[in-house]
PDB file of N, CA and C in Angstrom:
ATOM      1  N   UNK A   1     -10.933   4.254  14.885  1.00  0.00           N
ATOM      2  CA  UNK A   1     -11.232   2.854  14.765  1.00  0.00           C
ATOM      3  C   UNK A   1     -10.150   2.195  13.916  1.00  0.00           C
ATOM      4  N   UNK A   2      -9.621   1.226  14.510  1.00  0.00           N
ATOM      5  CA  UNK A   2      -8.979   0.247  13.556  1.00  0.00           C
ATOM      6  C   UNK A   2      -9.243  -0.402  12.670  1.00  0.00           C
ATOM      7  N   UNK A   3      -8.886  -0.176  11.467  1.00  0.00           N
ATOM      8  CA  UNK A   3      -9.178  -1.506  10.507  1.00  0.00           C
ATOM      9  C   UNK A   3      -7.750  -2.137   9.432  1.00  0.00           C
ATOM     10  N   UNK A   4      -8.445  -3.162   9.146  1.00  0.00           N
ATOM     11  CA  UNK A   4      -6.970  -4.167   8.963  1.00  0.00           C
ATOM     12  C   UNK A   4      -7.471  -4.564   7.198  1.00  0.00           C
ATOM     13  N   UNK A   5      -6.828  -4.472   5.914  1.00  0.00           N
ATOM     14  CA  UNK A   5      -7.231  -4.660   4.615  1.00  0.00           C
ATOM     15  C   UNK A   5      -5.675  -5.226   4.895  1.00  0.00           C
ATOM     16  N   UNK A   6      -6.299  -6.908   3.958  1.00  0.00           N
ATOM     17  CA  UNK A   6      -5.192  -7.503   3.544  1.00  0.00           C
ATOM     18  C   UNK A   6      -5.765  -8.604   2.512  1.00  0.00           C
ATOM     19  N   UNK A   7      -4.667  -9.184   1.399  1.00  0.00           N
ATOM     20  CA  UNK A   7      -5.288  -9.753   0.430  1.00  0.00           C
ATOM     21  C   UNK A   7      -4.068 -10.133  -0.606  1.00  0.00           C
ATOM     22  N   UNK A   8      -4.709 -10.039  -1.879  1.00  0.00           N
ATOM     23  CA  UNK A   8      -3.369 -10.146  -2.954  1.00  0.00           C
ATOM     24  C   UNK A   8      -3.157  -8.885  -3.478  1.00  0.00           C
ATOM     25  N   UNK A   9      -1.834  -8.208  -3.914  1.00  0.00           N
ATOM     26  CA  UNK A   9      -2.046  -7.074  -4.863  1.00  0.00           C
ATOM     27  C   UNK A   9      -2.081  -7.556  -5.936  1.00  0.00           C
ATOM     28  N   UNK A  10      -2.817  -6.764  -6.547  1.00  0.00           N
ATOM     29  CA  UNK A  10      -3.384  -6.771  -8.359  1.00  0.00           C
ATOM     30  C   UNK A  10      -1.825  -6.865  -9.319  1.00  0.00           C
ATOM     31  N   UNK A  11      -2.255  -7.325 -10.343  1.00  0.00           N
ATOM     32  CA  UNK A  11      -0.986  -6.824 -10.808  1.00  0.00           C
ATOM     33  C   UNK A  11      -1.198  -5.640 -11.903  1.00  0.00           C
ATOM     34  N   UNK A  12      -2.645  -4.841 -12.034  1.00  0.00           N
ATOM     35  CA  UNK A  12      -2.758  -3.685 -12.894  1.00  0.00           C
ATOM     36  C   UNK A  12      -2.817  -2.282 -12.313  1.00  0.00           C
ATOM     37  N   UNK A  13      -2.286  -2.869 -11.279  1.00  0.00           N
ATOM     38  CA  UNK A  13      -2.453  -1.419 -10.294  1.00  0.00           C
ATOM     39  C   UNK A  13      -3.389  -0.711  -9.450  1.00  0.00           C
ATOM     40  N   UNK A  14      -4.576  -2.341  -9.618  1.00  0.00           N
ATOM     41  CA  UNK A  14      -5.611  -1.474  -9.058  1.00  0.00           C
ATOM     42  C   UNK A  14      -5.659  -1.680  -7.617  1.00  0.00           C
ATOM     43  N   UNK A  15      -4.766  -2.180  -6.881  1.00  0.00           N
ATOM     44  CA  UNK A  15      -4.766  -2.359  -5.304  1.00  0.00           C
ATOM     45  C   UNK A  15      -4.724  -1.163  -4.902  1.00  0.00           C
ATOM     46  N   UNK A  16      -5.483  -0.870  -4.064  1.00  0.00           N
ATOM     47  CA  UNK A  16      -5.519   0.906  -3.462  1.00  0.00           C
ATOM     48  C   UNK A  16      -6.495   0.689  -2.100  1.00  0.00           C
ATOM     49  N   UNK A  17      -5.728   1.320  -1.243  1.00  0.00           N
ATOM     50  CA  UNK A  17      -5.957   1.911   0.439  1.00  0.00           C
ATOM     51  C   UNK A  17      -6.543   3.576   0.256  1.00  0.00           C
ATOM     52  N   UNK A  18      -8.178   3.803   0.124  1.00  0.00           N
ATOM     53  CA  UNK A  18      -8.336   5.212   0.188  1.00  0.00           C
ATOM     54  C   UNK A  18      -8.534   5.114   1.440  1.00  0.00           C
ATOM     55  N   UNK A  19      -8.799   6.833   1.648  1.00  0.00           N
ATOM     56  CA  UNK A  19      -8.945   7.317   2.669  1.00  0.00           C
ATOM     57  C   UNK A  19     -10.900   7.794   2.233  1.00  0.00           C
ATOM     58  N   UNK A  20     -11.968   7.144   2.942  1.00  0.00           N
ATOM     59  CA  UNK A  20     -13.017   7.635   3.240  1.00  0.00           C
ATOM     60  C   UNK A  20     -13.431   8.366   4.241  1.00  0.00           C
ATOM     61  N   UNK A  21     -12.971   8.395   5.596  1.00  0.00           N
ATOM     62  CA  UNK A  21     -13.555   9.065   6.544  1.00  0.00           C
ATOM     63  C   UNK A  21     -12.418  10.228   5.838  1.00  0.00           C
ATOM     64  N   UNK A  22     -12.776  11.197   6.918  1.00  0.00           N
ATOM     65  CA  UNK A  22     -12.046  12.741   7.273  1.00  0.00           C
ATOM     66  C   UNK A  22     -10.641  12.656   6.976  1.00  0.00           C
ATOM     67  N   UNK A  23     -10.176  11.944   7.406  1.00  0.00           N
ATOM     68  CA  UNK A  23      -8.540  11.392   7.979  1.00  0.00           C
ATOM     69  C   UNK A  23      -8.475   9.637   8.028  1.00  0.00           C
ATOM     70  N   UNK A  24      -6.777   9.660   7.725  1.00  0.00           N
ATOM     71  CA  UNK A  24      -6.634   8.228   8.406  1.00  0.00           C
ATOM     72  C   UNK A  24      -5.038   8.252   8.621  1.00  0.00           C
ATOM     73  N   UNK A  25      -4.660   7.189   9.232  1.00  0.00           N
ATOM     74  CA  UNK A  25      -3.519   6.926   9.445  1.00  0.00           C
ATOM     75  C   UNK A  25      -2.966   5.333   9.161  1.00  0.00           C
ATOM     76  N   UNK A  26      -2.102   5.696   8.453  1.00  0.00           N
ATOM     77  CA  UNK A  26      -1.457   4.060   7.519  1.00  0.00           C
ATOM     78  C   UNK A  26      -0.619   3.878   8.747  1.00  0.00           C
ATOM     79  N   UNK A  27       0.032   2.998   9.489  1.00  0.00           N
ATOM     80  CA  UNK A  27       0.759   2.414  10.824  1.00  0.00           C
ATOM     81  C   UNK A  27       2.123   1.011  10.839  1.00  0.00           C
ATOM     82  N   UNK A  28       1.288   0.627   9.245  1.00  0.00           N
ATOM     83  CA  UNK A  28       1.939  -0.649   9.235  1.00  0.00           C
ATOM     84  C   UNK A  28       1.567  -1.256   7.929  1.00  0.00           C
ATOM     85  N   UNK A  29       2.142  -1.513   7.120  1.00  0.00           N
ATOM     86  CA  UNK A  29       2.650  -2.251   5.676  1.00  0.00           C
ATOM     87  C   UNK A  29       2.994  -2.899   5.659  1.00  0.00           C
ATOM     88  N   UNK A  30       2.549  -4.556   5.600  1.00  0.00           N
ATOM     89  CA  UNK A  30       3.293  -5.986   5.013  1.00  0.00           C
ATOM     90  C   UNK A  30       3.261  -6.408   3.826  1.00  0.00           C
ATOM     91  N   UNK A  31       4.529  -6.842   2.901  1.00  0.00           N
ATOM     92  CA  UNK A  31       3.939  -7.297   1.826  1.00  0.00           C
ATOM     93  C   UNK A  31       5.019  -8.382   1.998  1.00  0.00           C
ATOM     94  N   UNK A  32       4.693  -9.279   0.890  1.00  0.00           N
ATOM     95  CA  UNK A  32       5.439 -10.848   0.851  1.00  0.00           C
ATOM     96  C   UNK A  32       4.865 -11.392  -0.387  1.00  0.00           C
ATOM     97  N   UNK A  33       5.960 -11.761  -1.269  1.00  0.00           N
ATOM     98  CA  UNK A  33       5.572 -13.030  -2.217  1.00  0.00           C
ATOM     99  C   UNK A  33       6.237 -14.349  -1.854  1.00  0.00           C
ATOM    100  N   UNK A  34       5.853 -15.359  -1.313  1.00  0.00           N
ATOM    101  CA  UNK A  34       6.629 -16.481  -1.109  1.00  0.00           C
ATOM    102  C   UNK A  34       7.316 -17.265  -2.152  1.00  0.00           C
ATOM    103  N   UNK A  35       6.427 -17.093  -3.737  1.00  0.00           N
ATOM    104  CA  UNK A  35       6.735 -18.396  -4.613  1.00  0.00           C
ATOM    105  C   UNK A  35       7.840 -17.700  -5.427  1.00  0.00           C
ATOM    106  N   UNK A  36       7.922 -16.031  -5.675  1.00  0.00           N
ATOM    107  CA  UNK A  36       8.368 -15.932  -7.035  1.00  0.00           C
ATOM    108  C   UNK A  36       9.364 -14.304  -6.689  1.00  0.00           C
ATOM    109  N   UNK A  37      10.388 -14.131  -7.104  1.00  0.00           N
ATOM    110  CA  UNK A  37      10.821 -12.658  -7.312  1.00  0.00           C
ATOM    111  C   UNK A  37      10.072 -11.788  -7.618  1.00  0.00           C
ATOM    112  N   UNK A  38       9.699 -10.676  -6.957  1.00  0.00           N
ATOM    113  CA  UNK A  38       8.775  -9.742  -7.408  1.00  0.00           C
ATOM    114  C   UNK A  38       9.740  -8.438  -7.162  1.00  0.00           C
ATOM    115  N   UNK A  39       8.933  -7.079  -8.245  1.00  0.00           N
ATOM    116  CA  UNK A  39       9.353  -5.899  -8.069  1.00  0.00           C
ATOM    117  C   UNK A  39       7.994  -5.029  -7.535  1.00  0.00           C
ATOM    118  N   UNK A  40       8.272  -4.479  -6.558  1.00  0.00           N
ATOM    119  CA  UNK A  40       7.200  -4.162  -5.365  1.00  0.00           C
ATOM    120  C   UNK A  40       7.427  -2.313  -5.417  1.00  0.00           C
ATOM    121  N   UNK A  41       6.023  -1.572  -6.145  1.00  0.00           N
ATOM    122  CA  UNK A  41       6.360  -0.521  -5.569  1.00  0.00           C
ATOM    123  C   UNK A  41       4.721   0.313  -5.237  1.00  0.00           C
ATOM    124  N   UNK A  42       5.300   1.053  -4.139  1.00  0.00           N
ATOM    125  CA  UNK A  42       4.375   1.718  -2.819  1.00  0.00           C
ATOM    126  C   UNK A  42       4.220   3.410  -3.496  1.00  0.00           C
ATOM    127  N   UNK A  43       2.905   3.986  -3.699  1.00  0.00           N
ATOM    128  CA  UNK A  43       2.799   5.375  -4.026  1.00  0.00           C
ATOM    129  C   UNK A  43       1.661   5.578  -3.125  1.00  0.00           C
ATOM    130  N   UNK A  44       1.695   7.006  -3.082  1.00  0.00           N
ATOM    131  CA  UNK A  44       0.810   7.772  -2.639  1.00  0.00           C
ATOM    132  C   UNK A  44       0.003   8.537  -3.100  1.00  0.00           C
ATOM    133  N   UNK A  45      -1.242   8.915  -3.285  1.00  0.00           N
ATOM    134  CA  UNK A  45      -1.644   9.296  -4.395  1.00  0.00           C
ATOM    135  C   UNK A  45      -2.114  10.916  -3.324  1.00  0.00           C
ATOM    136  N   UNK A  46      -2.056  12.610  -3.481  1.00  0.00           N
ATOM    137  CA  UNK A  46      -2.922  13.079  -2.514  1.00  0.00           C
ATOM    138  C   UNK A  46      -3.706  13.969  -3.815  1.00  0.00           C
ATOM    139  N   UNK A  47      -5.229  14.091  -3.175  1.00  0.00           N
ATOM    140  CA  UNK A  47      -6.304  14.643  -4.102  1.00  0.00           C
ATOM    141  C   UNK A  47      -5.995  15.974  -3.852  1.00  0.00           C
ATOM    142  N   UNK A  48      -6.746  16.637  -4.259  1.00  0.00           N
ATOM    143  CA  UNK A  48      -6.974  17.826  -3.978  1.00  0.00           C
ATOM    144  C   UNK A  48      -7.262  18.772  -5.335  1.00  0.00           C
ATOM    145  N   UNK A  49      -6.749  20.055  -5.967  1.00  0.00           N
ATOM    146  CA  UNK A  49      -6.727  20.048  -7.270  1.00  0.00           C
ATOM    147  C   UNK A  49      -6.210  19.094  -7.924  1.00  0.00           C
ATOM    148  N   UNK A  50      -6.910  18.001  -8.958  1.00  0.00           N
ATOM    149  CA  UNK A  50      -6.054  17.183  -9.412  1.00  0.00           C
ATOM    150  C   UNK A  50      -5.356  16.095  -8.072  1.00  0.00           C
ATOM    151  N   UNK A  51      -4.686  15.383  -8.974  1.00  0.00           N
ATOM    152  CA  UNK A  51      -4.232  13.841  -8.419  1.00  0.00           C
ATOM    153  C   UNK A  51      -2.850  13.838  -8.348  1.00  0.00           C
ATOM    154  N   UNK A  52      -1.991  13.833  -6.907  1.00  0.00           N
ATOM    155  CA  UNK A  52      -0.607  14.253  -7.495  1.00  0.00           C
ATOM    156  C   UNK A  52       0.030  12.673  -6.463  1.00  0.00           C
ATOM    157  N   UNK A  53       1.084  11.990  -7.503  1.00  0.00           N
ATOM    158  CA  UNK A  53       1.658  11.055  -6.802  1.00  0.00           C
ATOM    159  C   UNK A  53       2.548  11.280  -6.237  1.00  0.00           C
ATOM    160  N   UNK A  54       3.004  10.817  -5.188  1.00  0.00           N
ATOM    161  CA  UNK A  54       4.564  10.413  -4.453  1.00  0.00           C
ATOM    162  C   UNK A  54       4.648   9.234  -4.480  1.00  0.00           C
ATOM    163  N   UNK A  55       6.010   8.885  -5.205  1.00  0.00           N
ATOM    164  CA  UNK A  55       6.269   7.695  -4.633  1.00  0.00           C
ATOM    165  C   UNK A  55       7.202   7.571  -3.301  1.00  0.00           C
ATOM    166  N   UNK A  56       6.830   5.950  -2.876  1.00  0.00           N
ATOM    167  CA  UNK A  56       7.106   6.615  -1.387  1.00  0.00           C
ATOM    168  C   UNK A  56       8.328   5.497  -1.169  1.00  0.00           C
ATOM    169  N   UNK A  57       7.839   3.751  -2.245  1.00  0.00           N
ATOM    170  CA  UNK A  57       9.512   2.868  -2.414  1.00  0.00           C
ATOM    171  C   UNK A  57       9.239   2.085  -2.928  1.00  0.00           C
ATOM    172  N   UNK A  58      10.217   1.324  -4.302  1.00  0.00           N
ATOM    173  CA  UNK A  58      10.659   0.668  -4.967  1.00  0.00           C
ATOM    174  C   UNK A  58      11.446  -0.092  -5.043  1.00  0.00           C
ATOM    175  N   UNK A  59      11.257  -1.840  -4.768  1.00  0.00           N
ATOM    176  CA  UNK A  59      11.975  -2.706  -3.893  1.00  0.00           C
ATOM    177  C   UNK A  59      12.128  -3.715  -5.406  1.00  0.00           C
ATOM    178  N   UNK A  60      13.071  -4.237  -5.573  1.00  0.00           N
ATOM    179  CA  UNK A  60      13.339  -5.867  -5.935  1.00  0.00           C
ATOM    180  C   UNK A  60      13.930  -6.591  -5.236  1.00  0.00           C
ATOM    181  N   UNK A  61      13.050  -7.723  -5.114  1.00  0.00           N
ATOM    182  CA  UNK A  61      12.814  -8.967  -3.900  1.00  0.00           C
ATOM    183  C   UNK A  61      13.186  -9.828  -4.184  1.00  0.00           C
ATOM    184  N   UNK A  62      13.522 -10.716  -3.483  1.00  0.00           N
ATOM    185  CA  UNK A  62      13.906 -12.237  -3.758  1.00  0.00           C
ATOM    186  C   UNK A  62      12.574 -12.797  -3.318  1.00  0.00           C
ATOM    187  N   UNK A  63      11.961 -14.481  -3.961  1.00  0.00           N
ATOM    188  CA  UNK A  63      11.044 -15.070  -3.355  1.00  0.00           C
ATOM    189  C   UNK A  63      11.506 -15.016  -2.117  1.00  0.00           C
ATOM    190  N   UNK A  64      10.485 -14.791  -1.158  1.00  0.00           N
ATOM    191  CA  UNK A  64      10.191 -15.007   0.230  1.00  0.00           C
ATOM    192  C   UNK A  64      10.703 -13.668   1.101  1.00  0.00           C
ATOM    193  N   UNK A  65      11.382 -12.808   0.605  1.00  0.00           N
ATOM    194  CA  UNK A  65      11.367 -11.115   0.933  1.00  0.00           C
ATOM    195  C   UNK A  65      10.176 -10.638   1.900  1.00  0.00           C
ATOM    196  N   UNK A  66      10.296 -10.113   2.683  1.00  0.00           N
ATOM    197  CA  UNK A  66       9.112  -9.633   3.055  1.00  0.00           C
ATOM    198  C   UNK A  66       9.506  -7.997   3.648  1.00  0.00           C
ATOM    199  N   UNK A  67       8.581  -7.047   3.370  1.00  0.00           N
ATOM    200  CA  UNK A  67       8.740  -5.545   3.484  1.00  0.00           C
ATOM    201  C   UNK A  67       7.793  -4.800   4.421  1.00  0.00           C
ATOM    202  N   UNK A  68       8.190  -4.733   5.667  1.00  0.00           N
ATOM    203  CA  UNK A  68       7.378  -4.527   6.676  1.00  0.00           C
ATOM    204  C   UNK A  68       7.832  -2.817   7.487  1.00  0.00           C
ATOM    205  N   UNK A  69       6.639  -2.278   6.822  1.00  0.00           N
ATOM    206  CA  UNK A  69       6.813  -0.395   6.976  1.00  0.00           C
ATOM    207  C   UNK A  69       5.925   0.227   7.753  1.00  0.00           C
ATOM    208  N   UNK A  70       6.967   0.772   9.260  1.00  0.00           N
ATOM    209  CA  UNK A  70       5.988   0.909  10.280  1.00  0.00           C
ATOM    210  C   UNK A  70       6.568   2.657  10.187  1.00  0.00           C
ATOM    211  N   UNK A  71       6.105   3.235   8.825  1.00  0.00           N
ATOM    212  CA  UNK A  71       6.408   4.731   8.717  1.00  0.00           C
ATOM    213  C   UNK A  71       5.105   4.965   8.959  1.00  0.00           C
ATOM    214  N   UNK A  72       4.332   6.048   9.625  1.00  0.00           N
ATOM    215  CA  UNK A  72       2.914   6.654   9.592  1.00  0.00           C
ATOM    216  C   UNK A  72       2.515   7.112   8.680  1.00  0.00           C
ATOM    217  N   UNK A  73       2.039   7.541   8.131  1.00  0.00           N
ATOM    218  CA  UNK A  73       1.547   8.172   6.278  1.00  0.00           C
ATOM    219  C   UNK A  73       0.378   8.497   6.715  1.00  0.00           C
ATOM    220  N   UNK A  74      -0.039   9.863   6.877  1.00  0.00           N
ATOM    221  CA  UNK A  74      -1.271  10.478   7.115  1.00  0.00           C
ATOM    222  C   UNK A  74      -2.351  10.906   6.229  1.00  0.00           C
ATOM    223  N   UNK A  75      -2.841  10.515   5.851  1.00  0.00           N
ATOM    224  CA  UNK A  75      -3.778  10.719   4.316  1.00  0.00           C
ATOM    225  C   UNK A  75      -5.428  11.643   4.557  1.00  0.00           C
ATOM    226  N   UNK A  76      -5.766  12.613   3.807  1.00  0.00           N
ATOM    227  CA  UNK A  76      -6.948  13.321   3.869  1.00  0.00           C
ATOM    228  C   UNK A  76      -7.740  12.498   3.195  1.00  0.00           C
ATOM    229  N   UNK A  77      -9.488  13.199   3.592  1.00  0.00           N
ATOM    230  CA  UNK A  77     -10.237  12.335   2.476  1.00  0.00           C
ATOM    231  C   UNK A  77      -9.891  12.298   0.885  1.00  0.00           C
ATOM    232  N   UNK A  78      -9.739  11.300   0.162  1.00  0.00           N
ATOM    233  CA  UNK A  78      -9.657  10.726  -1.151  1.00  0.00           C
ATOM    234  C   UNK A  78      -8.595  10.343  -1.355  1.00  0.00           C
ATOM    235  N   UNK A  79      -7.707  10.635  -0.498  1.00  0.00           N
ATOM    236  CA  UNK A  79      -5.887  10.533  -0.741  1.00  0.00           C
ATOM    237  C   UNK A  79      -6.152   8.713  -0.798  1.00  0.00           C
ATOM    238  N   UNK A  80      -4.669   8.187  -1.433  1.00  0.00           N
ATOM    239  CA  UNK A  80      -4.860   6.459  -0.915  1.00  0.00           C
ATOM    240  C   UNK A  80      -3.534   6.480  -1.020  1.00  0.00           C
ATOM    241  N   UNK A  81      -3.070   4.759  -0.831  1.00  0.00           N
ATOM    242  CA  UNK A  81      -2.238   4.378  -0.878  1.00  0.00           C
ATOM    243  C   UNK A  81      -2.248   3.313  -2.410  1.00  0.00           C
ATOM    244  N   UNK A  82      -0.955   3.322  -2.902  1.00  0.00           N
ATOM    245  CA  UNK A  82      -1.177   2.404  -4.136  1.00  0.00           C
ATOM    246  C   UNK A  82      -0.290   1.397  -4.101  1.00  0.00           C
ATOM    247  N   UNK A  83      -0.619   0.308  -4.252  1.00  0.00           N
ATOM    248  CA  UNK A  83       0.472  -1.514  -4.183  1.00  0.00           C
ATOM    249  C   UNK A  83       0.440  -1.584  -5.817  1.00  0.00           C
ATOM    250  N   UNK A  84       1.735  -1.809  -6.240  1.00  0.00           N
ATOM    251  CA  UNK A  84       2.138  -2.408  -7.506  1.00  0.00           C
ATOM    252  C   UNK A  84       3.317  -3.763  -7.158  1.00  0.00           C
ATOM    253  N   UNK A  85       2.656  -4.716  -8.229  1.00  0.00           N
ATOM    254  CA  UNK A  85       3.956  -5.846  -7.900  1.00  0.00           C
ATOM    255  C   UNK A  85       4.045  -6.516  -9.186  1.00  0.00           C
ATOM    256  N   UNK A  86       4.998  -6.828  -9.683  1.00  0.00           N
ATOM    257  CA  UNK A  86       5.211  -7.709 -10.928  1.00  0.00           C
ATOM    258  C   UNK A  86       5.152  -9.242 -11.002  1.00  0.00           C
ATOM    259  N   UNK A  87       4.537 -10.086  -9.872  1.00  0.00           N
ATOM    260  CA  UNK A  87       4.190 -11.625  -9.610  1.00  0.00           C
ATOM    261  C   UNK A  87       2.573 -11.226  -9.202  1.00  0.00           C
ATOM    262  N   UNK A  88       1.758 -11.995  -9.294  1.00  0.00           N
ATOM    263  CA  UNK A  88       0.877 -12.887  -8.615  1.00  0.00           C
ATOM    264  C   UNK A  88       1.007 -13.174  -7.489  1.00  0.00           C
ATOM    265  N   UNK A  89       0.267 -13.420  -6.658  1.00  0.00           N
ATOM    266  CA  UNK A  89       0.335 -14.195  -4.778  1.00  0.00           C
ATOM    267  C   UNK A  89       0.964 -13.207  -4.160  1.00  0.00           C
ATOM    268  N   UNK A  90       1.202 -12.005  -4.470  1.00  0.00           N
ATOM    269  CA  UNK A  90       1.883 -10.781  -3.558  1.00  0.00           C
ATOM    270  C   UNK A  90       1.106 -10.629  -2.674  1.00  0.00           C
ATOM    271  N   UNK A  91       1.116 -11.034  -1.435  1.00  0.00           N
ATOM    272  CA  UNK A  91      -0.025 -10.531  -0.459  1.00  0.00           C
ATOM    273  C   UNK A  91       0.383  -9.494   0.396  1.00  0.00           C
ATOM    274  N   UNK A  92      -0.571  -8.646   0.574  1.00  0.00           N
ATOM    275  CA  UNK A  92      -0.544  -7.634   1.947  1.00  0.00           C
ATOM    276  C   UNK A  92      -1.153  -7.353   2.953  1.00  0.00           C
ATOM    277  N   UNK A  93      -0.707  -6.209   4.049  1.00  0.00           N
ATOM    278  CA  UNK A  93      -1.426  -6.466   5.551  1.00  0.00           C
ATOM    279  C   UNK A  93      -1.328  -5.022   5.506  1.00  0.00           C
ATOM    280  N   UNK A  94      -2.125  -4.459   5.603  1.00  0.00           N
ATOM    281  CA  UNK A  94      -2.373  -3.270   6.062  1.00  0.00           C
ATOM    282  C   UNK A  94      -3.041  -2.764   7.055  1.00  0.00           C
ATOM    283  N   UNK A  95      -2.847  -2.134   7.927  1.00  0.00           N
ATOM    284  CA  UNK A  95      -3.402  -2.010   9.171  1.00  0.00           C
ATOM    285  C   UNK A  95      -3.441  -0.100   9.434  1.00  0.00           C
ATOM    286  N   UNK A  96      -4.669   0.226   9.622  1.00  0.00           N
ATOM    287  CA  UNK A  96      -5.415   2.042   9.494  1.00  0.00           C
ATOM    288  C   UNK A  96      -5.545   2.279  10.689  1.00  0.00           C
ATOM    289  N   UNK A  97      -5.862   3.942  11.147  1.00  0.00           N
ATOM    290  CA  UNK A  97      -6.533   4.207  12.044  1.00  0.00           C
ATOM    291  C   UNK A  97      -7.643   5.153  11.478  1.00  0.00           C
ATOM    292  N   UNK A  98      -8.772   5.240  11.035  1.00  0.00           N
ATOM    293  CA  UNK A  98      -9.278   6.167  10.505  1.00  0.00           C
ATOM    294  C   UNK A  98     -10.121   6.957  11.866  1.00  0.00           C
ATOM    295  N   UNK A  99     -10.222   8.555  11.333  1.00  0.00           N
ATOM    296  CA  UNK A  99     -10.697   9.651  12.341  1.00  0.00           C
ATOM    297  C   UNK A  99     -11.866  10.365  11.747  1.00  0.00           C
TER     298      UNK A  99
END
């Protein structure tokens, strides 16, 4: 099933894409600040023993930048995805396939 999470990222880090069903599949990543320079970065978090990150990219943007990542990122249950940005109004589009 498809589903689509989009919104503002936080700026404390708490924007996060888990994985609840079994599986999922990340397909597509938009992010954009229109008003302001932002520093934009994308981790991965996978569970399992303990919590281990990857980061996966670390961008500085000009206002109106936009970062559109059509890499697949396959995530187990609890794994997520993590949005960090240093502005306000950072919005994103995320688009899943969960299994």
């Amino acid at each position: 099933m498809n589903v689509v999470y989009q919104g503002k990222v936080a700026l404390d880090g708490s924007t996060k894409i888990v994985c609840t069903a079994s599986s999922m599949v990340v397909s597509l990543i938009v992010i954009n600040n229109i008003d302001s320079n932002y520093t934009l970065t994308v981790s991965r978090f996978e569970t399992g023993p303990g919590i281990h990150e990857i980061p996966i990219y670390k961008f500085d943007l000009d206002a109106g930048d936009s970062v559109r990542d059509t890499t697949i990122y396959t995530l187990s249950q609890g794994d997520y995805i993590r949005l960090d940005s240093t502005q306000p109004d950072t919005t994103y589009y995320i688009s899943v396939d969960t299994q």
